[in-house]
N, C-alpha and C. Protein backbone atom coordinates (compact mmCIF):
# COMPACT_ATOMS: atom_id res chain seq x y z
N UNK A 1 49.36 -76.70 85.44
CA UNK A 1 49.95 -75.96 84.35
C UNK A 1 49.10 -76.03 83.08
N UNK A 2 47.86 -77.02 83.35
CA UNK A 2 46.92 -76.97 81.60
C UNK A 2 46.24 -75.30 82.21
N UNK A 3 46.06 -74.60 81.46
CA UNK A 3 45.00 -73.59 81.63
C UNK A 3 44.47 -72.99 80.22
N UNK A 4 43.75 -72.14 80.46
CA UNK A 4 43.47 -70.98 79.18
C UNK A 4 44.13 -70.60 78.93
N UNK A 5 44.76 -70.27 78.23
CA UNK A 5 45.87 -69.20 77.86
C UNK A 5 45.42 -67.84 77.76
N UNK A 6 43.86 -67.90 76.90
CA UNK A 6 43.62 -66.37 76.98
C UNK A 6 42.95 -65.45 77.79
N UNK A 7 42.74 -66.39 78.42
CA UNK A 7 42.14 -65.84 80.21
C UNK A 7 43.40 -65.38 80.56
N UNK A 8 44.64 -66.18 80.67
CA UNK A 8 45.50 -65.49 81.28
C UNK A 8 46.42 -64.56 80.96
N UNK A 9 46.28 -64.39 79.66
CA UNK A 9 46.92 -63.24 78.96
C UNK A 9 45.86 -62.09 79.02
N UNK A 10 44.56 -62.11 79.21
CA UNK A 10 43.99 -61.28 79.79
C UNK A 10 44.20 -60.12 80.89
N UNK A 11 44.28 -60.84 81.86
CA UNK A 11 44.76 -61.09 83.62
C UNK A 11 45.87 -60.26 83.13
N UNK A 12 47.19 -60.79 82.85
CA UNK A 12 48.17 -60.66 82.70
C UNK A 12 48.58 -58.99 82.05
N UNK A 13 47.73 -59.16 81.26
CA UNK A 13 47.87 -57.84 80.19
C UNK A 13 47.88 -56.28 81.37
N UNK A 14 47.12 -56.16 82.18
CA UNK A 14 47.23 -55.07 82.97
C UNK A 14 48.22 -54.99 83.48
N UNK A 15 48.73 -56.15 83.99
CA UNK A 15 50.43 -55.46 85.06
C UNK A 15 51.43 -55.69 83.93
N UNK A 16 51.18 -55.96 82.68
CA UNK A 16 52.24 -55.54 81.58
C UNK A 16 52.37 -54.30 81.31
N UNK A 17 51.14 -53.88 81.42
CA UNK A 17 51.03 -52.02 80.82
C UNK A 17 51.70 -51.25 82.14
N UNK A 18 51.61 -51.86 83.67
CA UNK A 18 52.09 -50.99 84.34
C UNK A 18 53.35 -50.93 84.42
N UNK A 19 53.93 -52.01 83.95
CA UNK A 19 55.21 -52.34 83.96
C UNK A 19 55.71 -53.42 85.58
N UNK A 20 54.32 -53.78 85.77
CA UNK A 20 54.89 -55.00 87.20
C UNK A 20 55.00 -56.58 86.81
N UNK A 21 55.07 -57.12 85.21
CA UNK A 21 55.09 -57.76 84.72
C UNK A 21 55.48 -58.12 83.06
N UNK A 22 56.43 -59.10 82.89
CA UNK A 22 56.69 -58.97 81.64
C UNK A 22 55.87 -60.65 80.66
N UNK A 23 55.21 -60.36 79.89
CA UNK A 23 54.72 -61.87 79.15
C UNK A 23 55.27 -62.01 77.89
N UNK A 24 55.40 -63.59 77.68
CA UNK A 24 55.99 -64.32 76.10
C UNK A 24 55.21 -65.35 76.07
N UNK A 25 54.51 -64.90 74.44
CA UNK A 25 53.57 -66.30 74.60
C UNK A 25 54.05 -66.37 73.13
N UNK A 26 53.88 -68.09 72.94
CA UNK A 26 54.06 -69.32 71.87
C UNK A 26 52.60 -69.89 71.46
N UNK A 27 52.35 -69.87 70.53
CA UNK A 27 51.43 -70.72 69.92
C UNK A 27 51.81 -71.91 69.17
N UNK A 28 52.06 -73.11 69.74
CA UNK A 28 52.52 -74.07 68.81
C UNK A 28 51.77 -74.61 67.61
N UNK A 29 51.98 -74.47 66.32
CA UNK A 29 51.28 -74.95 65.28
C UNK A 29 51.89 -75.81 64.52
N UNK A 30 51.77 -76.57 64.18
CA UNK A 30 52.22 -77.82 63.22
C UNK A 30 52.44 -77.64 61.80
N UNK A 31 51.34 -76.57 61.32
CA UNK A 31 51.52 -76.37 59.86
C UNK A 31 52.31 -75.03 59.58
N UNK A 32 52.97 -74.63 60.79
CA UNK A 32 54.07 -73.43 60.22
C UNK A 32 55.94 -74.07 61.02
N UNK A 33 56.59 -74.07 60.29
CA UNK A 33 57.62 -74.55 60.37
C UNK A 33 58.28 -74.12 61.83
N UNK A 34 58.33 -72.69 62.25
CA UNK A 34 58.81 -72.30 63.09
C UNK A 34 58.17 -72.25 64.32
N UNK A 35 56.48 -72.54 63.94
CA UNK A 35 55.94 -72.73 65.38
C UNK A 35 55.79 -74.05 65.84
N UNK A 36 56.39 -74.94 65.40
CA UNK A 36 56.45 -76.43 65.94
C UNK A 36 57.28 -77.03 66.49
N UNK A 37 58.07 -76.20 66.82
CA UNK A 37 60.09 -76.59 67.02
C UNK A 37 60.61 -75.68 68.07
N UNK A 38 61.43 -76.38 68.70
CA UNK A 38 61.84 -75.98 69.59
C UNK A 38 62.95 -74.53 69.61
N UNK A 39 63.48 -74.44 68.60
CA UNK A 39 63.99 -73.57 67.89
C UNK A 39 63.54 -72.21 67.64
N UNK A 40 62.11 -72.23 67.18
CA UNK A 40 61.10 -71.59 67.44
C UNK A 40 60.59 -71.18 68.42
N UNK A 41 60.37 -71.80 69.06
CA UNK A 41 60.17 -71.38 70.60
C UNK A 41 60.76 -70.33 71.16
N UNK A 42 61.84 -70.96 71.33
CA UNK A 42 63.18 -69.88 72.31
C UNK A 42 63.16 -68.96 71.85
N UNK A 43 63.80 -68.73 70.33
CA UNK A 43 63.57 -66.96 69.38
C UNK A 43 62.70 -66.52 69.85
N UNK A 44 61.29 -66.78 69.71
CA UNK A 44 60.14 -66.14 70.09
C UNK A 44 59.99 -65.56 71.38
N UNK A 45 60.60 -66.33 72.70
CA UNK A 45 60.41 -66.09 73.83
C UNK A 45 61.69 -65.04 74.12
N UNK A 46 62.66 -64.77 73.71
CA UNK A 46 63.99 -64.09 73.39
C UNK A 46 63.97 -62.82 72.96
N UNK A 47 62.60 -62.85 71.63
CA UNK A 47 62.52 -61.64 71.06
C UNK A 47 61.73 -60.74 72.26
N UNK A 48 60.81 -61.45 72.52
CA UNK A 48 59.28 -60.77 73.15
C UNK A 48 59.70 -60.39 74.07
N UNK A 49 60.47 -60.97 74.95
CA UNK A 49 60.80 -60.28 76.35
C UNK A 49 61.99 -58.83 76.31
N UNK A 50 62.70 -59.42 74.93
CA UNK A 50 63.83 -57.93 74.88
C UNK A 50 63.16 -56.92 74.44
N UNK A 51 61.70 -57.28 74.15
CA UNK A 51 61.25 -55.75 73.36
C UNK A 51 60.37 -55.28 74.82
N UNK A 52 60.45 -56.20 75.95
CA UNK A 52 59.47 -55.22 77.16
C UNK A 52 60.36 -54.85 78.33
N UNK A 53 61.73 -54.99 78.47
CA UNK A 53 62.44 -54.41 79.26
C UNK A 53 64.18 -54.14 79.07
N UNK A 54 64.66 -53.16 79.06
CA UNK A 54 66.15 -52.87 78.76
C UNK A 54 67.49 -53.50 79.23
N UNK A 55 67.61 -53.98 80.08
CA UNK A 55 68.17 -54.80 80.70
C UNK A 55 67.90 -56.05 79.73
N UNK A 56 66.82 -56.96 79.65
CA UNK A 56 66.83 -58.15 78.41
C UNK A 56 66.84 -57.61 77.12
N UNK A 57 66.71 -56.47 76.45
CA UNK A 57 67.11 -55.98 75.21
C UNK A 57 68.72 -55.54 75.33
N UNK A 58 69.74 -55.34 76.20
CA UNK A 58 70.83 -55.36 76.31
C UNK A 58 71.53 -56.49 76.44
N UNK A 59 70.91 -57.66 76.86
CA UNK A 59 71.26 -59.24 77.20
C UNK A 59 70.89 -59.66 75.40
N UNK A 60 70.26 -59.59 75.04
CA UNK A 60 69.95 -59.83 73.39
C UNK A 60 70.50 -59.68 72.68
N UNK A 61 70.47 -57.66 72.99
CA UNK A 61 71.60 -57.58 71.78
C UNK A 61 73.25 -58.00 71.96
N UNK A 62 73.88 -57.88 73.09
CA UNK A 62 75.02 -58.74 73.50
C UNK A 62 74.72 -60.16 72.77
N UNK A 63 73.98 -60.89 72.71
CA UNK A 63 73.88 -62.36 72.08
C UNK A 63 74.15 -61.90 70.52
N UNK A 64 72.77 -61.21 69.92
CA UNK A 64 72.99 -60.98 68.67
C UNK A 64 74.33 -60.64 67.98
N UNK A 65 75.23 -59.94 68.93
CA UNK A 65 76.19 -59.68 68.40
C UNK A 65 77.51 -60.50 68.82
N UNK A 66 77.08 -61.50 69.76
CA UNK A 66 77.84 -62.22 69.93
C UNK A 66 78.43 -63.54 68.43
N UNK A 67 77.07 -63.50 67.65
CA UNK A 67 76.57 -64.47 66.47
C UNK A 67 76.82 -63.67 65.25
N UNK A 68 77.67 -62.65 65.28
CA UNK A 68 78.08 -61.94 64.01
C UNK A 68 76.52 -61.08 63.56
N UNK A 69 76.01 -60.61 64.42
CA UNK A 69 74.89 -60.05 64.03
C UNK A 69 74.00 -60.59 63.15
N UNK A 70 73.74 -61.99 63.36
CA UNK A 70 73.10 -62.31 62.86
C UNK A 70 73.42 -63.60 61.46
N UNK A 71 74.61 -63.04 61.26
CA UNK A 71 75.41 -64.14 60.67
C UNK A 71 75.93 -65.29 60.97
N UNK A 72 75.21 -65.55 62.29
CA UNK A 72 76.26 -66.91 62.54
C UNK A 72 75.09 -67.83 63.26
N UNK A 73 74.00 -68.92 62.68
CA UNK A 73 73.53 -69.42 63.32
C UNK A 73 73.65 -69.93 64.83
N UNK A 74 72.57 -69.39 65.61
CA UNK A 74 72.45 -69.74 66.61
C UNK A 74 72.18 -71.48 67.46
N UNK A 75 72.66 -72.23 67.87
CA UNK A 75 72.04 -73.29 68.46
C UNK A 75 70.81 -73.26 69.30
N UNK A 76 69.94 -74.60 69.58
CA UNK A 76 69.04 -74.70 70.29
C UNK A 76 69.94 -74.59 71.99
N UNK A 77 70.45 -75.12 71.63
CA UNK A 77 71.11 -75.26 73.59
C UNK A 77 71.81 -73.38 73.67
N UNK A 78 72.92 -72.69 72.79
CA UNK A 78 72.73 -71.19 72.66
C UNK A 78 71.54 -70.43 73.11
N UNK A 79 70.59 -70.55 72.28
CA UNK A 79 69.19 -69.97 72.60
C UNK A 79 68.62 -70.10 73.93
N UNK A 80 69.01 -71.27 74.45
CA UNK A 80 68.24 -71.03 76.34
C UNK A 80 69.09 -70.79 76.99
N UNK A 81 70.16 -70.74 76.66
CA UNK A 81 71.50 -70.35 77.61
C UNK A 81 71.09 -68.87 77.79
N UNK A 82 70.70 -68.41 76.33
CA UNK A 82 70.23 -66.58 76.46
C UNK A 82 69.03 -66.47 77.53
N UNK A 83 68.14 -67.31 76.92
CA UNK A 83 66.74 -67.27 78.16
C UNK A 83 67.15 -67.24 79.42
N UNK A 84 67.81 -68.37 79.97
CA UNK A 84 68.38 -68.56 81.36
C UNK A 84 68.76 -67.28 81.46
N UNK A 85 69.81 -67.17 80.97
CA UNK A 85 70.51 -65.68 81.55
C UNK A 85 69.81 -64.78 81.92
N UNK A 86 68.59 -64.48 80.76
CA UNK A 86 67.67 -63.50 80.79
C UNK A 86 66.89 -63.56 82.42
N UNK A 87 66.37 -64.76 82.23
CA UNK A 87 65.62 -65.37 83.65
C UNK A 87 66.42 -64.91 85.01
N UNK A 88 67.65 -65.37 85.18
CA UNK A 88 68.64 -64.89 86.46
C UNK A 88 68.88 -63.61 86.54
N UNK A 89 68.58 -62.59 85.54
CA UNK A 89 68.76 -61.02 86.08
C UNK A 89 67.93 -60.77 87.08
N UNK A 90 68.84 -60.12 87.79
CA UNK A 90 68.03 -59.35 88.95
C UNK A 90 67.02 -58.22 89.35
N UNK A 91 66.10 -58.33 90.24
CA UNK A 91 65.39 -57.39 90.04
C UNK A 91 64.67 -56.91 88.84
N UNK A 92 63.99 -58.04 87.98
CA UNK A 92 63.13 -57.76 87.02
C UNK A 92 61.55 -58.41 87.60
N UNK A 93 60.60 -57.55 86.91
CA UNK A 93 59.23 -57.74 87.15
C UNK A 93 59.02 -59.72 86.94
N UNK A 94 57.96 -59.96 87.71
CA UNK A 94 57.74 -61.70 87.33
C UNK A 94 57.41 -61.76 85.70
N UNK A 95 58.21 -62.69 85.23
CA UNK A 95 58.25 -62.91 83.91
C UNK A 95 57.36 -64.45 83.62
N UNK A 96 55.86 -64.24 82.98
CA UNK A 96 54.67 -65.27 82.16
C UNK A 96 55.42 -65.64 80.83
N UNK A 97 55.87 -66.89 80.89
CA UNK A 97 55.44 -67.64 79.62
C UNK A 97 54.86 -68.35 79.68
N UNK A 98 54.10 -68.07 78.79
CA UNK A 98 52.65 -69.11 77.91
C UNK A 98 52.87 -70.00 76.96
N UNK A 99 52.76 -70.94 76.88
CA UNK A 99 52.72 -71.90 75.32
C UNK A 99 51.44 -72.86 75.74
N UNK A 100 50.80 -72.51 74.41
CA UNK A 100 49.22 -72.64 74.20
C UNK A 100 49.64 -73.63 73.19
N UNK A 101 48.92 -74.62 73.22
CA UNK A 101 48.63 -75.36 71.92
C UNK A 101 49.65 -77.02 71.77
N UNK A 102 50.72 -76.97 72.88
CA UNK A 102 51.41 -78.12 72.82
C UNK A 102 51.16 -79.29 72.07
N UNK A 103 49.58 -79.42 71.77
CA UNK A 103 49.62 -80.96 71.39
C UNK A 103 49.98 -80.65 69.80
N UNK A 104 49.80 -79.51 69.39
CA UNK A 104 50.39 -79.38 67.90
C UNK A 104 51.70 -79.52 67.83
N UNK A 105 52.62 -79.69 68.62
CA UNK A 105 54.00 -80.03 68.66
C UNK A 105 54.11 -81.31 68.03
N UNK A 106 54.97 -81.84 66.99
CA UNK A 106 54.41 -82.94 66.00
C UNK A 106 55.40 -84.24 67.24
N UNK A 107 55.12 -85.70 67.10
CA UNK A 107 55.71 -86.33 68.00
C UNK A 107 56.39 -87.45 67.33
N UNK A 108 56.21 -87.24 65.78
CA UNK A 108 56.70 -88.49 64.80
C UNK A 108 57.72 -87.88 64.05
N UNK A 109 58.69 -87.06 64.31
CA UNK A 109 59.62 -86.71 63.56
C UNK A 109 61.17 -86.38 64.26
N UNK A 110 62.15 -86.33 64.19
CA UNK A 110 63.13 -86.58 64.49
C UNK A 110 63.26 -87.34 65.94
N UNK A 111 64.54 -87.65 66.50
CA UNK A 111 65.04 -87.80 67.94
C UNK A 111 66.02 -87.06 68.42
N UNK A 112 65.40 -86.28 69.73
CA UNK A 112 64.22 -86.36 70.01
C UNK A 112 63.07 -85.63 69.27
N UNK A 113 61.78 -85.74 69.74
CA UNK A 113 60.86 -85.28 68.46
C UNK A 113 60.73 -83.84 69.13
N UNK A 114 59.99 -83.05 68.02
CA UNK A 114 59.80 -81.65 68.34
C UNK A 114 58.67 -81.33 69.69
N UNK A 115 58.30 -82.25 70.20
CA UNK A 115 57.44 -82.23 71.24
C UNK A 115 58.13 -83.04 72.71
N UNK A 116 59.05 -83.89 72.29
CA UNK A 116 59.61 -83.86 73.59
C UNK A 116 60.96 -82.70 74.17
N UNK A 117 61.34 -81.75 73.18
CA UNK A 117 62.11 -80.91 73.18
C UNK A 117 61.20 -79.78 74.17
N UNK A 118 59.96 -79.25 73.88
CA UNK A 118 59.53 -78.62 74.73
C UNK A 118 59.26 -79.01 75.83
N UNK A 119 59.27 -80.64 75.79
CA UNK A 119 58.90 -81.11 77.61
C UNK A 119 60.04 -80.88 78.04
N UNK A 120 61.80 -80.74 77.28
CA UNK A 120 62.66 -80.36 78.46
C UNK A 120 62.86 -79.08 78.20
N UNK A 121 62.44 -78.12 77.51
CA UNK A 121 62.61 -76.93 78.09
C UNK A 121 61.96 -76.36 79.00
N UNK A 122 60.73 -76.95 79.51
CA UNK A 122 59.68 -77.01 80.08
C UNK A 122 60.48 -77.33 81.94
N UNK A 123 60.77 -78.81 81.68
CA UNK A 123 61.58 -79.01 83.07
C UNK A 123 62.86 -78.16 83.41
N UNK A 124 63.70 -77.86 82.09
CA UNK A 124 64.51 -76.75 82.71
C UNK A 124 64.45 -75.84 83.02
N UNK A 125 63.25 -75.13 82.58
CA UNK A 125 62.98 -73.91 83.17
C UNK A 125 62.47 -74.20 84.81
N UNK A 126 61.68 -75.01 85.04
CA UNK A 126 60.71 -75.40 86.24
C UNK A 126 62.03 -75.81 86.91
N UNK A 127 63.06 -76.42 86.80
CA UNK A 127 64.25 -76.99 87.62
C UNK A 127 64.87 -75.78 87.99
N UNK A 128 65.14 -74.58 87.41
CA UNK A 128 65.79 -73.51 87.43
C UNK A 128 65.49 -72.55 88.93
N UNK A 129 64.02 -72.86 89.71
CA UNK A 129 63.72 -72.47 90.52
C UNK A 129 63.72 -70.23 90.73
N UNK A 130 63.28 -70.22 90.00
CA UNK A 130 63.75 -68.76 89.73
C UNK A 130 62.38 -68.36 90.29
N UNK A 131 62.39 -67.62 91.23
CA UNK A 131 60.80 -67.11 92.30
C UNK A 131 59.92 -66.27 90.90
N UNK A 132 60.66 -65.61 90.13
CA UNK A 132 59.68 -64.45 90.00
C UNK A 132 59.27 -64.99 88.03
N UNK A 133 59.30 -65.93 88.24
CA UNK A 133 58.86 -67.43 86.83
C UNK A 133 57.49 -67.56 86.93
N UNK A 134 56.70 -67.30 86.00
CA UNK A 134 55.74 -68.35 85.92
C UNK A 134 55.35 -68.90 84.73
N UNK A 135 55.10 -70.02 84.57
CA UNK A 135 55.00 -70.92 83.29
C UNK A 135 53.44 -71.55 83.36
N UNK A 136 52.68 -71.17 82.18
CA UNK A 136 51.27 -71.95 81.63
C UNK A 136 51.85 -72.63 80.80
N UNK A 137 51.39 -73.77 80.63
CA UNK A 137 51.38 -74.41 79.55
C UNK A 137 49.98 -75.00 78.72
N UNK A 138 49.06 -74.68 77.80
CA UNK A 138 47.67 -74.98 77.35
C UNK A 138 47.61 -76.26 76.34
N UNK A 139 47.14 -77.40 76.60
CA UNK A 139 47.40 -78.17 75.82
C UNK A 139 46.10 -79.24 76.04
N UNK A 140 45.53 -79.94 74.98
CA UNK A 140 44.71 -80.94 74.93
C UNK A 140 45.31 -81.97 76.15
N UNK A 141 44.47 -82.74 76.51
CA UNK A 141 45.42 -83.69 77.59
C UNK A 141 46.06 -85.07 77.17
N UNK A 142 46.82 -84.89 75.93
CA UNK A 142 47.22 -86.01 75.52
C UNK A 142 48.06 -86.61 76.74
N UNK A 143 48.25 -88.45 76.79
CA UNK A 143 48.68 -89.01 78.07
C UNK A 143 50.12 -88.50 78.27
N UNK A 144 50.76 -88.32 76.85
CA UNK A 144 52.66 -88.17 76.86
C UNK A 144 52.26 -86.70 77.85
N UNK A 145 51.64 -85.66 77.58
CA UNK A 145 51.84 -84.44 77.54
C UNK A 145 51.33 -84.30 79.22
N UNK A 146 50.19 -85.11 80.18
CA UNK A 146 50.03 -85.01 80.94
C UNK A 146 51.14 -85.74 82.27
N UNK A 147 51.52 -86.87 81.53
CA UNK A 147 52.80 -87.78 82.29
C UNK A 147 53.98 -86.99 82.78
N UNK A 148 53.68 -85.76 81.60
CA UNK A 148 55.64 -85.35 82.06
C UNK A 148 54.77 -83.54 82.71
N UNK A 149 53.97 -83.46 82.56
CA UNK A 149 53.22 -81.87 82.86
C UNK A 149 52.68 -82.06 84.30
N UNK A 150 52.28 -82.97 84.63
CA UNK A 150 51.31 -83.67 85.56
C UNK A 150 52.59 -83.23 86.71
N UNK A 151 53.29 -84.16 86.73
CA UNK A 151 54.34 -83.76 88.39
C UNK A 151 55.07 -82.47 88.07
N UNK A 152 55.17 -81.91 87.44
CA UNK A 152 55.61 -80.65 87.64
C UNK A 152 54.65 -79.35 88.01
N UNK A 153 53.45 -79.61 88.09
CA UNK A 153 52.64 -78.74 87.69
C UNK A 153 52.55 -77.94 89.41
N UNK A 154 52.17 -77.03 90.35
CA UNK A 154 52.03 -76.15 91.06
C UNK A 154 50.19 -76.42 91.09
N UNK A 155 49.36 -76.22 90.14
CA UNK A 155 48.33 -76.30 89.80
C UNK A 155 47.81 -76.14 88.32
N UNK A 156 46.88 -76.62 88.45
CA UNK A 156 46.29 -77.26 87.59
C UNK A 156 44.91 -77.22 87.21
N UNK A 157 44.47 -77.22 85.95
CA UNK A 157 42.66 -76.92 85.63
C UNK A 157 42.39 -78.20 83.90
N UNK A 158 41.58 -78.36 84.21
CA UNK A 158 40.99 -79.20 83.05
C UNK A 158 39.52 -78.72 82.57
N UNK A 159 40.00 -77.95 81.44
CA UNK A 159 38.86 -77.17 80.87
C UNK A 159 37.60 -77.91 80.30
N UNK A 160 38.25 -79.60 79.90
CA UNK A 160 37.04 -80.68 79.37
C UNK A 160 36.33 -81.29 80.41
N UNK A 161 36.42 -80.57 81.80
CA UNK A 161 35.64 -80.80 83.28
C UNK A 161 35.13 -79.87 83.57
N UNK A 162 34.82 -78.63 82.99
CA UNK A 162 34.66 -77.54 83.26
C UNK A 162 32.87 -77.50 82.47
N UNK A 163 32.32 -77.20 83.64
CA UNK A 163 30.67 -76.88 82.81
C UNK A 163 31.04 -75.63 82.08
N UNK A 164 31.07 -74.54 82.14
CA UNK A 164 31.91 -73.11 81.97
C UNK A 164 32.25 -73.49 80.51
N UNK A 165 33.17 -74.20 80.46
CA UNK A 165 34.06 -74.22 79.06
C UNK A 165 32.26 -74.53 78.03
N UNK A 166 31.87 -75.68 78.22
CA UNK A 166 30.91 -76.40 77.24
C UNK A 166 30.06 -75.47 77.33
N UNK A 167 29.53 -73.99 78.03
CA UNK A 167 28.79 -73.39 77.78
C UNK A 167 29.18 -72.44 76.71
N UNK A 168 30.45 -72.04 77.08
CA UNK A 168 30.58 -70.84 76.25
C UNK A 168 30.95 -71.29 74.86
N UNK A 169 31.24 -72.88 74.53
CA UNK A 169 31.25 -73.41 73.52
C UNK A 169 29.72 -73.68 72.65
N UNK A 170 28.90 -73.55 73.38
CA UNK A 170 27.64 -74.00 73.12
C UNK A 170 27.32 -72.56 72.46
N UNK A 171 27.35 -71.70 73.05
CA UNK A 171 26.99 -69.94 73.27
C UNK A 171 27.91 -69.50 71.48
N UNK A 172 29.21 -69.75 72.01
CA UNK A 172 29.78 -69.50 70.45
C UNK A 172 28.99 -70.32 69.29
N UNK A 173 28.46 -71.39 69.30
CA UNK A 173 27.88 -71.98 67.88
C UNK A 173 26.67 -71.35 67.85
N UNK A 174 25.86 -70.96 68.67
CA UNK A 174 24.83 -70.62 68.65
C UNK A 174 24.49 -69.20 68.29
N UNK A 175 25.99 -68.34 68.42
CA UNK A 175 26.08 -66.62 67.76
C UNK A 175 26.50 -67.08 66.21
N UNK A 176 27.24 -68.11 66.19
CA UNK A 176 27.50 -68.32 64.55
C UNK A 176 26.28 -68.14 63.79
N UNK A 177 25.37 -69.22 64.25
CA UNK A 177 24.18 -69.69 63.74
C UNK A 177 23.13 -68.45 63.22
N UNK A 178 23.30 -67.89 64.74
CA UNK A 178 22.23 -66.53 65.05
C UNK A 178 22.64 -65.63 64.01
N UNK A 179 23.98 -65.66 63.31
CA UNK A 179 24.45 -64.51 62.29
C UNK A 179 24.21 -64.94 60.82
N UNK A 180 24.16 -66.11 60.44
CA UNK A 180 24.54 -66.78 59.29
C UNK A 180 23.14 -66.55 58.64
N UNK A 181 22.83 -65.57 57.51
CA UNK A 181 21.72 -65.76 56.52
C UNK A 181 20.72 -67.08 56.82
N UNK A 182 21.66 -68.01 55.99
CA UNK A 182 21.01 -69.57 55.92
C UNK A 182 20.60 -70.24 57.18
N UNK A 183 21.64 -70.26 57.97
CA UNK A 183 21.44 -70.90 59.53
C UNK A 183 20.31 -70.60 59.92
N UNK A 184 20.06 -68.95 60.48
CA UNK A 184 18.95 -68.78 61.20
C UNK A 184 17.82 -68.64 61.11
N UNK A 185 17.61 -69.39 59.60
CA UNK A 185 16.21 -69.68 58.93
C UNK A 185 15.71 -71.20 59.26
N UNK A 186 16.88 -71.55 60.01
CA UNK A 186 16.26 -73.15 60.18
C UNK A 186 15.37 -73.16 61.80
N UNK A 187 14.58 -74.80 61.75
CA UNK A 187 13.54 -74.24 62.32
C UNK A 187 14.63 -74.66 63.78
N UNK A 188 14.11 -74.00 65.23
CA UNK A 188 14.43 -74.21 66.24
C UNK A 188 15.31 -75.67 66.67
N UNK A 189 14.71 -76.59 66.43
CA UNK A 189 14.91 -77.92 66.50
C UNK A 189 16.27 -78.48 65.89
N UNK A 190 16.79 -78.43 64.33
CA UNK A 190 17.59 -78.50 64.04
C UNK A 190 18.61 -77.36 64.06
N UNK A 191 18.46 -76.11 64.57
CA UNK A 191 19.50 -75.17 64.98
C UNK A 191 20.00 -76.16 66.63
N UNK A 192 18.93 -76.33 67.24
CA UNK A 192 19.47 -76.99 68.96
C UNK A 192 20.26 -78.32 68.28
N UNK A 193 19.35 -79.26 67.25
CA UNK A 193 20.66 -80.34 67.05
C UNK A 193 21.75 -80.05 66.67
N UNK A 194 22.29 -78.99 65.73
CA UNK A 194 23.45 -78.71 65.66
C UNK A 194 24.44 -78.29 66.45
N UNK A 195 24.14 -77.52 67.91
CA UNK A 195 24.77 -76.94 69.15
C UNK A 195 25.13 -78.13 69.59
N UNK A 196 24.08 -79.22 69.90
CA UNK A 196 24.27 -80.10 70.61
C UNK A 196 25.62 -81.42 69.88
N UNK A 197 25.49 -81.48 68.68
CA UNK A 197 26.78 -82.00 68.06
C UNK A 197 27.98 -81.13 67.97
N UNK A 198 27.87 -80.15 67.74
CA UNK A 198 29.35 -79.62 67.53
C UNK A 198 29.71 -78.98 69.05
N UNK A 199 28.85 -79.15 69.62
CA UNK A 199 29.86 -79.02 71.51
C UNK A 199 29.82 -80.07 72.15
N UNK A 200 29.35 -81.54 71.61
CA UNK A 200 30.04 -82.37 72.16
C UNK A 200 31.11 -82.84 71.04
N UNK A 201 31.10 -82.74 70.22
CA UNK A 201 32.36 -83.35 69.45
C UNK A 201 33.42 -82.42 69.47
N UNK A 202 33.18 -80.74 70.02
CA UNK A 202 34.30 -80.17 70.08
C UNK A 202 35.30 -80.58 71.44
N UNK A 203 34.93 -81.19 72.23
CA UNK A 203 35.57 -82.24 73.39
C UNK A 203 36.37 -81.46 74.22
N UNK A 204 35.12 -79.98 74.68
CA UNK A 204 35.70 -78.79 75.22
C UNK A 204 36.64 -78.11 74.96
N UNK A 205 36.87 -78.18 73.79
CA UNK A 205 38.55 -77.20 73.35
C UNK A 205 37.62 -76.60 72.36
């Protein structure tokens, strides 16, 4: 379940346009309030999917208006009750969620913290057994994040094992360089020492 995310929203993107697939992707960020929380999450994955098929934009708006249109805060446990539901309709295209970025999920703040909240929405969805599911999850390999990702996972890729990844990391500093006024006046030697530090300290991500 570690992968690219944008490889696979790539992939993904064609059988969205035909309509043989529906995707919701999360970017977890730490320095925006709503992308760090679990709370966040669900809305996001809630909105995105009711805007790509009618049947989950009729399951939505039934919720929305279940909450006074909007007037009546929603709960975190509310909010996946909608997902679930969404998930058990029948006869909908296989539905991708993505959440890229997990380790920005912060792990020092409430109980439980905003990062073990996505490890159980994570297992409830994966417990839910629903065939036409599939779940990425993209994340640095912190140990918490691999312990609870690790046995659930179907398969699996580690991009900081990947020759592939450190090239095209190497390749990106080296178009920076190649563009930058100042940079590409330096002589050969210290343009290669700089590739060579900032793609190993970028630690394949």
């Amino acid at each position: 379940m570690l992968f690219s995310s944008s490889a696979i929203i790539d992939d993904i993107g064609a059988l969205r346009k035909s309509g043989l697939a529906s995707l919701s992707f999360f970017y977890c960020d730490f320095r925006e309030g709503q992308k760090k929380d679990i709370h966040g999450l669900l809305s996001s994955l809630l909105v995105q999917l009711g805007d790509q098929s009618d049947i989950y934009s009729a399951t939505l708006s039934d919720f929305y208006a279940a909450h006074g249109r909007g007037s009546q805060h929603a709960s975190d446990d509310e909010l996946l009750e909608c997902l679930k539901d969404m998930l058990k309709l029948p006869g909908q295209a296989t539905v991708h969620i993505i959440i890229d970025g997990l380790d920005e999920c912060p792990t020092t703040t409430g109980m439980p913290s905003p990062r073990e909240n996505v490890f159980g929405l994570v297992e409830e969805l994966v417990s839910l057994h629903i065939p036409n599911l599939r779940i990425c999850v993209a994340s640095r390999p912190e140990a918490d994040i691999s312990d609870v990702l690790r046995p659930l996972a179907f398969y699996s890729i580690s991009l900081h094992e990947e020759n592939g990844q450190v090239q095209d990391i190497a390749e990106y500093i080296k178009s920076v360089i190649d563009k930058d006024r100042k940079m590409r006046r330096w002589n050969a030697a210290d343009k290669q020492l700089v590739i060579d530090v900032l793609t190993r300290k970028a630690d394949g991500m």
